[in-house]
C-alpha atoms as a PDB file:
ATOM      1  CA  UNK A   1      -2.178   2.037 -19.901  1.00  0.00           C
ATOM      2  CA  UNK A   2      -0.414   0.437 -17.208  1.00  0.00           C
ATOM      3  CA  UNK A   3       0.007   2.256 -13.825  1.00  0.00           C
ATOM      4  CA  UNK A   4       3.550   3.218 -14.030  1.00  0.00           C
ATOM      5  CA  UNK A   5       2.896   5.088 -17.578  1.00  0.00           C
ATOM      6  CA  UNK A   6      -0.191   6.966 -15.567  1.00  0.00           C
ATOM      7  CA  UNK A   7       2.198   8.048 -12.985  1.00  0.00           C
ATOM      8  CA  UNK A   8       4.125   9.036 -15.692  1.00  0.00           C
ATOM      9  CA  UNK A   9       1.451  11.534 -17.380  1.00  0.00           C
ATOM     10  CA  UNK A  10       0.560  12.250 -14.141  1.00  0.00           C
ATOM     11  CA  UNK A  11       4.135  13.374 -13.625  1.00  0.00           C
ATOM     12  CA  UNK A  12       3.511  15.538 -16.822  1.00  0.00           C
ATOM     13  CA  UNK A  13       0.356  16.935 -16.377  1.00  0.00           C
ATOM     14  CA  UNK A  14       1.705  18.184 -12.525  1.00  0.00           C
ATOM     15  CA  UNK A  15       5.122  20.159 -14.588  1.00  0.00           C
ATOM     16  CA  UNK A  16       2.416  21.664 -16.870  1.00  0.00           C
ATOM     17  CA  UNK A  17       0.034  22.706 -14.257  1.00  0.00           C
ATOM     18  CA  UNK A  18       3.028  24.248 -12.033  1.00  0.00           C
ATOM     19  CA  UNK A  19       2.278  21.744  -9.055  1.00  0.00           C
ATOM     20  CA  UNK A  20       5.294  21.701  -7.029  1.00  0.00           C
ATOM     21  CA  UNK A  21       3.910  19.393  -4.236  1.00  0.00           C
ATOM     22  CA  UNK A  22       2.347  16.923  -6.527  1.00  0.00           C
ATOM     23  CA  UNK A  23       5.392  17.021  -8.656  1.00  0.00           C
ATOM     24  CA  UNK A  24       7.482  16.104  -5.597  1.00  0.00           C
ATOM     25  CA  UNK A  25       5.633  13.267  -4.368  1.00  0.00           C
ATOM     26  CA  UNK A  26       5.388  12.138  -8.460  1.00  0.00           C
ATOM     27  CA  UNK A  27       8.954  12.396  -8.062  1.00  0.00           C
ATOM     28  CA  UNK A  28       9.236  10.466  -5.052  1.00  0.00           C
ATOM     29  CA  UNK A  29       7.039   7.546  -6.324  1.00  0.00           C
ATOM     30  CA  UNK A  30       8.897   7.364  -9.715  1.00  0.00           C
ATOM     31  CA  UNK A  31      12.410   7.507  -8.064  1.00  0.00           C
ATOM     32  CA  UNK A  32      11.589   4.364  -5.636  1.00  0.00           C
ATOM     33  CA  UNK A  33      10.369   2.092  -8.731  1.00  0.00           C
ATOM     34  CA  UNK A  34      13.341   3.445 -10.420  1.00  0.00           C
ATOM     35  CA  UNK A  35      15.061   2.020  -7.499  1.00  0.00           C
ATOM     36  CA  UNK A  36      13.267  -1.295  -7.459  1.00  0.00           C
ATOM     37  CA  UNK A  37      13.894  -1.674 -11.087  1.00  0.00           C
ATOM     38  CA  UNK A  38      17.292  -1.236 -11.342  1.00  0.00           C
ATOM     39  CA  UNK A  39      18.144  -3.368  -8.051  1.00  0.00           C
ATOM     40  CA  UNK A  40      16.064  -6.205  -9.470  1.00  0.00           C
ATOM     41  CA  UNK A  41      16.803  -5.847 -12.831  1.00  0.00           C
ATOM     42  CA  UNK A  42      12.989  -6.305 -14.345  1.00  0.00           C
ATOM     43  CA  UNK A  43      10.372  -4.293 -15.417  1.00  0.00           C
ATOM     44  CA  UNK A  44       7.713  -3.873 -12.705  1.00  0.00           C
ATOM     45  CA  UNK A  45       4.028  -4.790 -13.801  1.00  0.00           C
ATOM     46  CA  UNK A  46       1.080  -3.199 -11.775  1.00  0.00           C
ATOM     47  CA  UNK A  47       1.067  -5.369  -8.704  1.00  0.00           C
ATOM     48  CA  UNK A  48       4.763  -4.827  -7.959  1.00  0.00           C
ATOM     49  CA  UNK A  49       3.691  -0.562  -8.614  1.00  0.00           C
ATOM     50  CA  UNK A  50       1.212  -0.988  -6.249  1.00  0.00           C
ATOM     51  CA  UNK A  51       3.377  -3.025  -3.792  1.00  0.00           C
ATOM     52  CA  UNK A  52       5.843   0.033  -3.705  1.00  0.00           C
ATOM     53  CA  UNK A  53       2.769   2.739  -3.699  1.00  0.00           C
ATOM     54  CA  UNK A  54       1.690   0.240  -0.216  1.00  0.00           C
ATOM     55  CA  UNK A  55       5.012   0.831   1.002  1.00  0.00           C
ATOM     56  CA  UNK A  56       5.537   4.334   1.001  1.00  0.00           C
ATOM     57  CA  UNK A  57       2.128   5.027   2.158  1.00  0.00           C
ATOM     58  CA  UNK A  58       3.329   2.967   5.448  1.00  0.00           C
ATOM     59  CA  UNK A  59       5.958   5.174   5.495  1.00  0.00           C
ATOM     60  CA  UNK A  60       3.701   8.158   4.902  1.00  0.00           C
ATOM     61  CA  UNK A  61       1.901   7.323   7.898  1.00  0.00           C
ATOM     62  CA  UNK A  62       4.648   6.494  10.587  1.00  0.00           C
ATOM     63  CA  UNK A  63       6.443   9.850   9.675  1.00  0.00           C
ATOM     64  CA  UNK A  64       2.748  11.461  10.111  1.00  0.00           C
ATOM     65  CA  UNK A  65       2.472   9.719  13.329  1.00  0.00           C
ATOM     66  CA  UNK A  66       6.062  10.367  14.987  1.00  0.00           C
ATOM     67  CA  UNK A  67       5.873  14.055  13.403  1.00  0.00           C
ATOM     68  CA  UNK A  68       2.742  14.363  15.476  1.00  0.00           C
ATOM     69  CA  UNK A  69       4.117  13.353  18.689  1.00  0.00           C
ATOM     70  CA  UNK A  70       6.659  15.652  18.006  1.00  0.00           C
ATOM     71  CA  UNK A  71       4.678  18.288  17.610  1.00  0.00           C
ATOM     72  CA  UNK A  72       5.668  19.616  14.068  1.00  0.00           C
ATOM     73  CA  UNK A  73       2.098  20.285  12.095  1.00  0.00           C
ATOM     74  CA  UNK A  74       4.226  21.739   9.215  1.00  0.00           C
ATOM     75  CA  UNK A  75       6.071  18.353   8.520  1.00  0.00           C
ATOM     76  CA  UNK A  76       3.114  16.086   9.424  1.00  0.00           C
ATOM     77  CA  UNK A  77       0.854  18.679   6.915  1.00  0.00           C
ATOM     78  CA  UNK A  78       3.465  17.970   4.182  1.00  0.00           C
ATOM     79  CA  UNK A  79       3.611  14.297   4.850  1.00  0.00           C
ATOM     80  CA  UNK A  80      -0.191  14.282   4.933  1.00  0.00           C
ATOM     81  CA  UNK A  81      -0.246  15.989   1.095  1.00  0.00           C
ATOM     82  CA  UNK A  82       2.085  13.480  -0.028  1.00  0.00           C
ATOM     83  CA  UNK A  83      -0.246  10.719   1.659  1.00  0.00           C
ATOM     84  CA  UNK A  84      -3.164  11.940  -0.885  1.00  0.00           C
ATOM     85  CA  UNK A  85      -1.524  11.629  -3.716  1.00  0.00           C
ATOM     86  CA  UNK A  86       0.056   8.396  -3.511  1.00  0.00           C
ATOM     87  CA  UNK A  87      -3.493   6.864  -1.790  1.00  0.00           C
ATOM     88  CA  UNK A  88      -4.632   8.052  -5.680  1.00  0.00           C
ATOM     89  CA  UNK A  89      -2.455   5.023  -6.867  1.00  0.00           C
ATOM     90  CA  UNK A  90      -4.116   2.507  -4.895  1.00  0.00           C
ATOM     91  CA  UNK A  91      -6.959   0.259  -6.010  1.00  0.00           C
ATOM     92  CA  UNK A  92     -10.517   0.685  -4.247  1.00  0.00           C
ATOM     93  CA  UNK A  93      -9.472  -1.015  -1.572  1.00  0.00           C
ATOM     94  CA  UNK A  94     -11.798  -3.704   0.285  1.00  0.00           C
ATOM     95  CA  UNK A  95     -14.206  -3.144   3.326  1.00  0.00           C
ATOM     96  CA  UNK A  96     -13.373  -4.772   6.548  1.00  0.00           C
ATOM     97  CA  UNK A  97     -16.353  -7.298   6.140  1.00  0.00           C
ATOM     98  CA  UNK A  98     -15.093  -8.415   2.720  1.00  0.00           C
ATOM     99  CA  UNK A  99     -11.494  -8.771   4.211  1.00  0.00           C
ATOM    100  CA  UNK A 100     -13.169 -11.104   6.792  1.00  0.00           C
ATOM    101  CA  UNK A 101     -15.344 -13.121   4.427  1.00  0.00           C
ATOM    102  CA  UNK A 102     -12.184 -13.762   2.105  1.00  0.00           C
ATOM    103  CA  UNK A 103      -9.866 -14.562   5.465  1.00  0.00           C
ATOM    104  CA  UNK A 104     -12.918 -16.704   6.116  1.00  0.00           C
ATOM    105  CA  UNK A 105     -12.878 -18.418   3.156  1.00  0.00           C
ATOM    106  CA  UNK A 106      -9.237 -18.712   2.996  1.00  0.00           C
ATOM    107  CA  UNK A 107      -9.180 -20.539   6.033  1.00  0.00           C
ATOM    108  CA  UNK A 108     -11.765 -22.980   5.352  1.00  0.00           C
ATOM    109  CA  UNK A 109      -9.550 -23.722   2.104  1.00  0.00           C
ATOM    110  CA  UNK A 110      -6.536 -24.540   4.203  1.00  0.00           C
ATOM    111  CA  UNK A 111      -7.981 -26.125   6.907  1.00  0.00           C
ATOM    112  CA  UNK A 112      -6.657 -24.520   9.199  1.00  0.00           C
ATOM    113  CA  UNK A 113      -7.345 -24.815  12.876  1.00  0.00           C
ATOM    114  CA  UNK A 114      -5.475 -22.477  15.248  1.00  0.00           C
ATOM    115  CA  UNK A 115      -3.251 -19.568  16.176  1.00  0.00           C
ATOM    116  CA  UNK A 116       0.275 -21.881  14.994  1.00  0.00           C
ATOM    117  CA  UNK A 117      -1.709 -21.895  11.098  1.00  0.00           C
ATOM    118  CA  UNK A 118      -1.245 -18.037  10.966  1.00  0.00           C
ATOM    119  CA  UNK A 119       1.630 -17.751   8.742  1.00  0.00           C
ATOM    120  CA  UNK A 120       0.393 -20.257   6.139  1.00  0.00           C
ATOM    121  CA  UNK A 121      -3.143 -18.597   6.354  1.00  0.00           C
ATOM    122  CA  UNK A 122      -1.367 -14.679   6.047  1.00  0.00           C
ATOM    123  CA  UNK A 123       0.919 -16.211   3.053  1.00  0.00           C
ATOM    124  CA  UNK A 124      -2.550 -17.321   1.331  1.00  0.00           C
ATOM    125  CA  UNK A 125      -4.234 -14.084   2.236  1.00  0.00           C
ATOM    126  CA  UNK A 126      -0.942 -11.723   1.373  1.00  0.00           C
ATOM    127  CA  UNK A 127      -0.732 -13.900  -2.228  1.00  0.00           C
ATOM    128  CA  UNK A 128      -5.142 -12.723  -3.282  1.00  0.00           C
ATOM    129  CA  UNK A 129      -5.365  -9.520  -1.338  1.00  0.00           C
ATOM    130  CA  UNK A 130      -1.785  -7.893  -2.052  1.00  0.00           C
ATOM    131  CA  UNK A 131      -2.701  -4.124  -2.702  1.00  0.00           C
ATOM    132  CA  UNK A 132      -6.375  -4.658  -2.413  1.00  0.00           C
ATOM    133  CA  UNK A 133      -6.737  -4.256   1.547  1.00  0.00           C
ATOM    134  CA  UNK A 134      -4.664  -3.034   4.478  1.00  0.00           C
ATOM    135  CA  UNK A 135      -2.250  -5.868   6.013  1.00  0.00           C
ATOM    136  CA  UNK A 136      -2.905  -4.847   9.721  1.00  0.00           C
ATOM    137  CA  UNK A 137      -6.436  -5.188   8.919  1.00  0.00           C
ATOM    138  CA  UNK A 138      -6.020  -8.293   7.243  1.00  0.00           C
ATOM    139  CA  UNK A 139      -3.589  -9.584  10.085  1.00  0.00           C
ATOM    140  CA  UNK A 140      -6.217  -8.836  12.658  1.00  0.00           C
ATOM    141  CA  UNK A 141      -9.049 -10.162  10.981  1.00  0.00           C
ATOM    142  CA  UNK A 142      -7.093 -13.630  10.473  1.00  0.00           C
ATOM    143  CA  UNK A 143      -6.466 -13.649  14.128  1.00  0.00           C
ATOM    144  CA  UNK A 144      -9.509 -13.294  14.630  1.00  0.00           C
ATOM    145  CA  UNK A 145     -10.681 -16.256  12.373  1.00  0.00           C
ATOM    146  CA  UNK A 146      -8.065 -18.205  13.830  1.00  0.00           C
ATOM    147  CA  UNK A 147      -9.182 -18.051  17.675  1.00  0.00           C
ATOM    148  CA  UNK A 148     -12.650 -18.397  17.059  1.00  0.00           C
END
């Protein structure tokens, strides 16, 4: 079953159960591949799912963190809930020593030598670990293996 048909059940099983706040996030998550779909014109496979999922988990977060400074606990709460249930989307993602071993490796590959190589190195490392590990982790763990 492919991960936009889970969502779908998912979507289901959340109506059945009476689970307004899953069912709104479901919602949510459909509605934006909807989107992507019918912008793009194709048929999204898992990796472009997960892309989106990646992307409104970023989003999840900022809101959480401006709500915060804001002071409103009831919208960051909600945002929060809505955080959990996309995050159950997501593959398992990778540990910060296996991000570093593959930026490692990645850079050995390219040869690359220095801080001007990061945007060949990042396209490398975006292309194998899309949706697999965080991209500010990755970023900072190729600058890192860069200035060393």
């Amino acid at each position: 079953m492919s991960l936009k048909d889970q969502i779908t059940e998912d979507m289901k099983t959340a109506m059945r159960a009476k689970d307004s706040e899953r069912l709104g996030t479901i919602r949510l998550l459909l509605a934006a591949l909807k989107q992507k779909e019918v912008d793009e014109r194709v048929v999204l496979d898992d990796a472009a799912v997960v892309a989106i999922v990646d992307k409104l988990i970023k989003q999840r977060k900022d809101s959480i963190e401006a709500f915060q400074k804001a002071e409103r606990k009831d919208l960051a709460d909600k945002e929060a809930a809505e955080l959990v249930v996309l995050q159950a989307y997501l593959p398992a993602r990778l540990s910060a020593e296996e991000v570093a071993t593959e930026v490692k490796a990645i850079v050995t590959e390219l040869g690359a030598s220095g801080p001007g190589d990061m945007g060949k190195v990042m396209g490398a490392v975006k292309a194998k670990l899309a949706g697999k590990a965080d991209m500010g982790q990755v970023s900072a763990a190729v600058k890192a293996a860069l200035t060393s």
